[in-house]
N, C-alpha and C. Protein backbone atom coordinates (compact mmCIF):
# COMPACT_ATOMS: atom_id res chain seq x y z
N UNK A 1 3.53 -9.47 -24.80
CA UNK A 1 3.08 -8.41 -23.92
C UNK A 1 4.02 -7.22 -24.08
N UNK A 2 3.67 -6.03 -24.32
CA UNK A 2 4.29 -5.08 -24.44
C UNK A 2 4.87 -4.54 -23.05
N UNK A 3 5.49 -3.49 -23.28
CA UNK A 3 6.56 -2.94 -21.73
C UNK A 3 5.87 -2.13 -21.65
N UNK A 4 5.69 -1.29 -20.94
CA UNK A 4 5.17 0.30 -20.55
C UNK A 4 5.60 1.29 -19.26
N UNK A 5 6.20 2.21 -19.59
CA UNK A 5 6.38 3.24 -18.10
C UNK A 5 5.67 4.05 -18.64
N UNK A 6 5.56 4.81 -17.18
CA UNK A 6 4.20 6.24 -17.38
C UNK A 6 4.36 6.84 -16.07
N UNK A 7 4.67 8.67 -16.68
CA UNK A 7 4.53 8.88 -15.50
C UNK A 7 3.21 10.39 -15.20
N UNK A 8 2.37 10.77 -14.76
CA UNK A 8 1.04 11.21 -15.05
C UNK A 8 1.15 12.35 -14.08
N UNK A 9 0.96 13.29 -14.80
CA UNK A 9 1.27 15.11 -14.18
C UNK A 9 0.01 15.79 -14.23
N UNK A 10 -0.74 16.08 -13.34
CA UNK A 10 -1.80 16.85 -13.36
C UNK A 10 -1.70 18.92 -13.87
N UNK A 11 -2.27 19.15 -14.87
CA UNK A 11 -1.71 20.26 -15.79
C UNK A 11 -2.26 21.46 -14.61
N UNK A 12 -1.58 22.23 -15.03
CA UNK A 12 -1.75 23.49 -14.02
C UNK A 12 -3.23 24.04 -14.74
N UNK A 13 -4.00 24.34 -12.85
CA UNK A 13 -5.12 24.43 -12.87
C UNK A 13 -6.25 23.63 -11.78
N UNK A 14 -5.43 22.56 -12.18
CA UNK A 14 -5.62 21.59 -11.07
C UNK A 14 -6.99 21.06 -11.25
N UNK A 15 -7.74 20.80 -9.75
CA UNK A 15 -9.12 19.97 -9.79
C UNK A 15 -9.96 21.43 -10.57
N UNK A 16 -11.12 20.27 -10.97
CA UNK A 16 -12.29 20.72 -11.48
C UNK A 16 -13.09 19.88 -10.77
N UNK A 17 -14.32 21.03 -9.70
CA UNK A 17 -15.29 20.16 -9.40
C UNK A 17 -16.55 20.81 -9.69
N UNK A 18 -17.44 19.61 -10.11
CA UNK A 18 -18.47 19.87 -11.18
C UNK A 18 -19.72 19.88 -10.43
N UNK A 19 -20.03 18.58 -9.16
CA UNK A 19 -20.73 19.20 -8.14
C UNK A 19 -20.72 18.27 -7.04
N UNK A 20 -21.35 18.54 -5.99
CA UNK A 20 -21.59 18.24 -4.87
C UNK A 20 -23.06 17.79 -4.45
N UNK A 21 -23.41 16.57 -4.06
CA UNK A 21 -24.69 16.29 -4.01
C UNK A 21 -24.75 15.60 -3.05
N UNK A 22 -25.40 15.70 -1.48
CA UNK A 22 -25.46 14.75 -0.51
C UNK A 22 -23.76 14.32 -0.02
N UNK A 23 -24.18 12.88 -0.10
CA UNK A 23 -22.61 12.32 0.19
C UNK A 23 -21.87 11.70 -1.47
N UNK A 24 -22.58 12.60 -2.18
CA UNK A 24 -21.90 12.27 -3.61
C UNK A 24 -20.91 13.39 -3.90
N UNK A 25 -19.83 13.73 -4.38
CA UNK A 25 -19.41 14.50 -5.37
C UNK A 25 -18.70 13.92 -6.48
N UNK A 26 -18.34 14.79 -7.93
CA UNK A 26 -17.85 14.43 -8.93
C UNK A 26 -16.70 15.49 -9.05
N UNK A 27 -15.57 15.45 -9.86
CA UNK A 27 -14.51 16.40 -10.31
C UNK A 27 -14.12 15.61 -11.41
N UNK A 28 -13.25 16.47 -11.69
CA UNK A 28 -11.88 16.09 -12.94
C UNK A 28 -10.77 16.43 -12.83
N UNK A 29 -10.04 15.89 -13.22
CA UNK A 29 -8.42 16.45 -13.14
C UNK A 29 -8.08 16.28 -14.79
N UNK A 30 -7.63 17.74 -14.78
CA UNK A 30 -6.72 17.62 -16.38
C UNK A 30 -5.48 16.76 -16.35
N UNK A 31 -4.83 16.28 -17.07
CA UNK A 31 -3.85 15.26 -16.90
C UNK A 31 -3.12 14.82 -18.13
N UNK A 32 -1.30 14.88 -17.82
CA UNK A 32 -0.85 14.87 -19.14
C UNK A 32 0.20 13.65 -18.74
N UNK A 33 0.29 12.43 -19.30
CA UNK A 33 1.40 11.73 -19.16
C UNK A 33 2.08 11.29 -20.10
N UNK A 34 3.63 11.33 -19.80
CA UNK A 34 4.13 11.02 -20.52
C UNK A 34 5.13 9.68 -20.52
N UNK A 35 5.40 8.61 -21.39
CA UNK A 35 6.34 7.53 -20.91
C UNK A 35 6.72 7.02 -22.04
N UNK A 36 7.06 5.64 -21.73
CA UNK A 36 7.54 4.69 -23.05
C UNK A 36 7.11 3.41 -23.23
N UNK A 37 6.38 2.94 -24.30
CA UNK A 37 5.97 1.67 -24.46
C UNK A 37 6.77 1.29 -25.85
N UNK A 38 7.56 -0.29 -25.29
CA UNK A 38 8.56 -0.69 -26.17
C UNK A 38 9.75 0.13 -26.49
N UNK A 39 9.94 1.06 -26.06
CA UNK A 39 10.94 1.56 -26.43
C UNK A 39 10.93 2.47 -27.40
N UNK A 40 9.81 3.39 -27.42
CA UNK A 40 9.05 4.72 -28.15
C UNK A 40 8.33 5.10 -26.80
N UNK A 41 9.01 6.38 -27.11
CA UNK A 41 8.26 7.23 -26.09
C UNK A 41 7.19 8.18 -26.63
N UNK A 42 6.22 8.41 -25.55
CA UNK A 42 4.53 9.17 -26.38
C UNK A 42 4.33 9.92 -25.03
N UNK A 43 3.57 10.90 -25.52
CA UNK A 43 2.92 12.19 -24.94
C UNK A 43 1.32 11.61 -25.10
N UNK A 44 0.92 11.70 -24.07
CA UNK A 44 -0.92 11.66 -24.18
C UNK A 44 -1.75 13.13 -22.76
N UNK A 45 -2.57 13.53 -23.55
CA UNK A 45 -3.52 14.21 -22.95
C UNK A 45 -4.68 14.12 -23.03
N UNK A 46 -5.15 14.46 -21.54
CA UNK A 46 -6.74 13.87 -20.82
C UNK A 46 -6.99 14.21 -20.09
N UNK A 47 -8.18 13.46 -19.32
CA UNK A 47 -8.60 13.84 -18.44
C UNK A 47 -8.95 12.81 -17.14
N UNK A 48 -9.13 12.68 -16.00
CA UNK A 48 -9.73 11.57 -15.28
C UNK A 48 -11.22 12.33 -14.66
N UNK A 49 -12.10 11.63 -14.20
CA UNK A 49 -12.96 12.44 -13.70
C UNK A 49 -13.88 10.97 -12.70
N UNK A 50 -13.75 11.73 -11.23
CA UNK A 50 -14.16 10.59 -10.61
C UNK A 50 -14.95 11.01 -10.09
N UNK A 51 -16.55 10.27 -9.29
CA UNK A 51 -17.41 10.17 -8.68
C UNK A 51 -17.09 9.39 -7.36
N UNK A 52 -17.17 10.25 -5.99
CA UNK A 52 -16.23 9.47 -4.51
C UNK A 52 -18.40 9.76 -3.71
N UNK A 53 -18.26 8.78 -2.98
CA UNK A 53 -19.23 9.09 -1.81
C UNK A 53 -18.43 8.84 -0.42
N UNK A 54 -19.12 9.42 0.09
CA UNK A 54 -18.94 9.67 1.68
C UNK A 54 -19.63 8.57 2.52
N UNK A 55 -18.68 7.82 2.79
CA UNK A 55 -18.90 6.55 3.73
C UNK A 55 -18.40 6.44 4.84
N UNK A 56 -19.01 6.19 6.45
CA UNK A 56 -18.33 6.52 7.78
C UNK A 56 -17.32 7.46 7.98
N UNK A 57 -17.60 8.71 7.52
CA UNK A 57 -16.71 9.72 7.59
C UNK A 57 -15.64 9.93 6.92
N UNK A 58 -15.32 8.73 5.68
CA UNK A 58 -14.20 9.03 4.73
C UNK A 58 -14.62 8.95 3.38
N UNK A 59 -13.93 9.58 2.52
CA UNK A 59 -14.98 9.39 0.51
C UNK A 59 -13.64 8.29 -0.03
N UNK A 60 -15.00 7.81 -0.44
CA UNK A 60 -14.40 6.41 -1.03
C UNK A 60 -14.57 6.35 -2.78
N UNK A 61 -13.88 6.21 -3.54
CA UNK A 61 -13.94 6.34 -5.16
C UNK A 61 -15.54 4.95 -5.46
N UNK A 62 -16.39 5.63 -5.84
CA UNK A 62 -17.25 4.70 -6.46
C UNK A 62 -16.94 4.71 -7.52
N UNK A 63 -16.42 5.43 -8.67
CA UNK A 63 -16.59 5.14 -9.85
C UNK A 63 -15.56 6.20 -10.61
N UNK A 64 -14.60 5.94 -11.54
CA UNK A 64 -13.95 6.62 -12.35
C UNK A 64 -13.47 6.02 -13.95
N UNK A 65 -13.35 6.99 -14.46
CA UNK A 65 -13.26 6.98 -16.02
C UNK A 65 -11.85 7.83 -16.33
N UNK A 66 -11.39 6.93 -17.67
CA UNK A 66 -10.36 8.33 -18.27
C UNK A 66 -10.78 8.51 -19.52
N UNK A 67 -10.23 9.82 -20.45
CA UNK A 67 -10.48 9.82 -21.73
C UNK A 67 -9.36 10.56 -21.99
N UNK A 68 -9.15 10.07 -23.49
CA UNK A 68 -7.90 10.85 -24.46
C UNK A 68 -8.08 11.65 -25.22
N UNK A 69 -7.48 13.12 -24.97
CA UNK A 69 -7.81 14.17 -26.10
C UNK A 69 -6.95 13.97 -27.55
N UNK A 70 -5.58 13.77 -26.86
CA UNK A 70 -4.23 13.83 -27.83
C UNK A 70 -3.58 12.85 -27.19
N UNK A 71 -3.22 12.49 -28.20
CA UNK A 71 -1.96 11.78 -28.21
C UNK A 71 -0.81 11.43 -29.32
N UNK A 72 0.28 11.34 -28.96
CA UNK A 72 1.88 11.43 -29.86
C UNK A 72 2.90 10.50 -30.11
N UNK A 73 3.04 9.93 -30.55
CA UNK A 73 4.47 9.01 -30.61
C UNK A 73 5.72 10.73 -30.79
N UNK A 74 6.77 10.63 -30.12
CA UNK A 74 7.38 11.04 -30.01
C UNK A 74 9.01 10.56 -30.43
N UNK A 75 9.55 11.60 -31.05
CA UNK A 75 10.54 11.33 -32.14
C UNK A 75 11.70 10.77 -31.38
């Protein structure tokens, strides 16, 4: 099993929200983390983008995804 730290910085700009529907909405957050697995450290960039509904007055995450634009092993 490999080791891993990570620590995940949302890039200036912040949320992206894409829309609003009922007690649905969706956004994204740009997102860059950086850490070390095994003892090499890497740069990765992405995105998260979650779908929350509105349940008894609080939004609850139904559903989220990530994806990778870039990523680095670092020297």
């Amino acid at each position: 099993m490999s080791a891993l730290s990570a620590t995940c910085v949302t890039r200036s700009g912040g949320l992206r929200i894409f829309g609003v529907t009922g007690d649905l909405i969706h956004f994204t957050l740009p997102t860059r983390w950086s850490g070390v697995r095994d003892g090499a450290p890497f740069k990765e960039l992405g995105g998260w983008t979650f779908v929350q509904v509105r349940e008894d007055d609080r939004w609850r995450i139904r559903s989220y995804g990530w994806a990778v634009v870039e990523f680095a092993w670092e020297a």
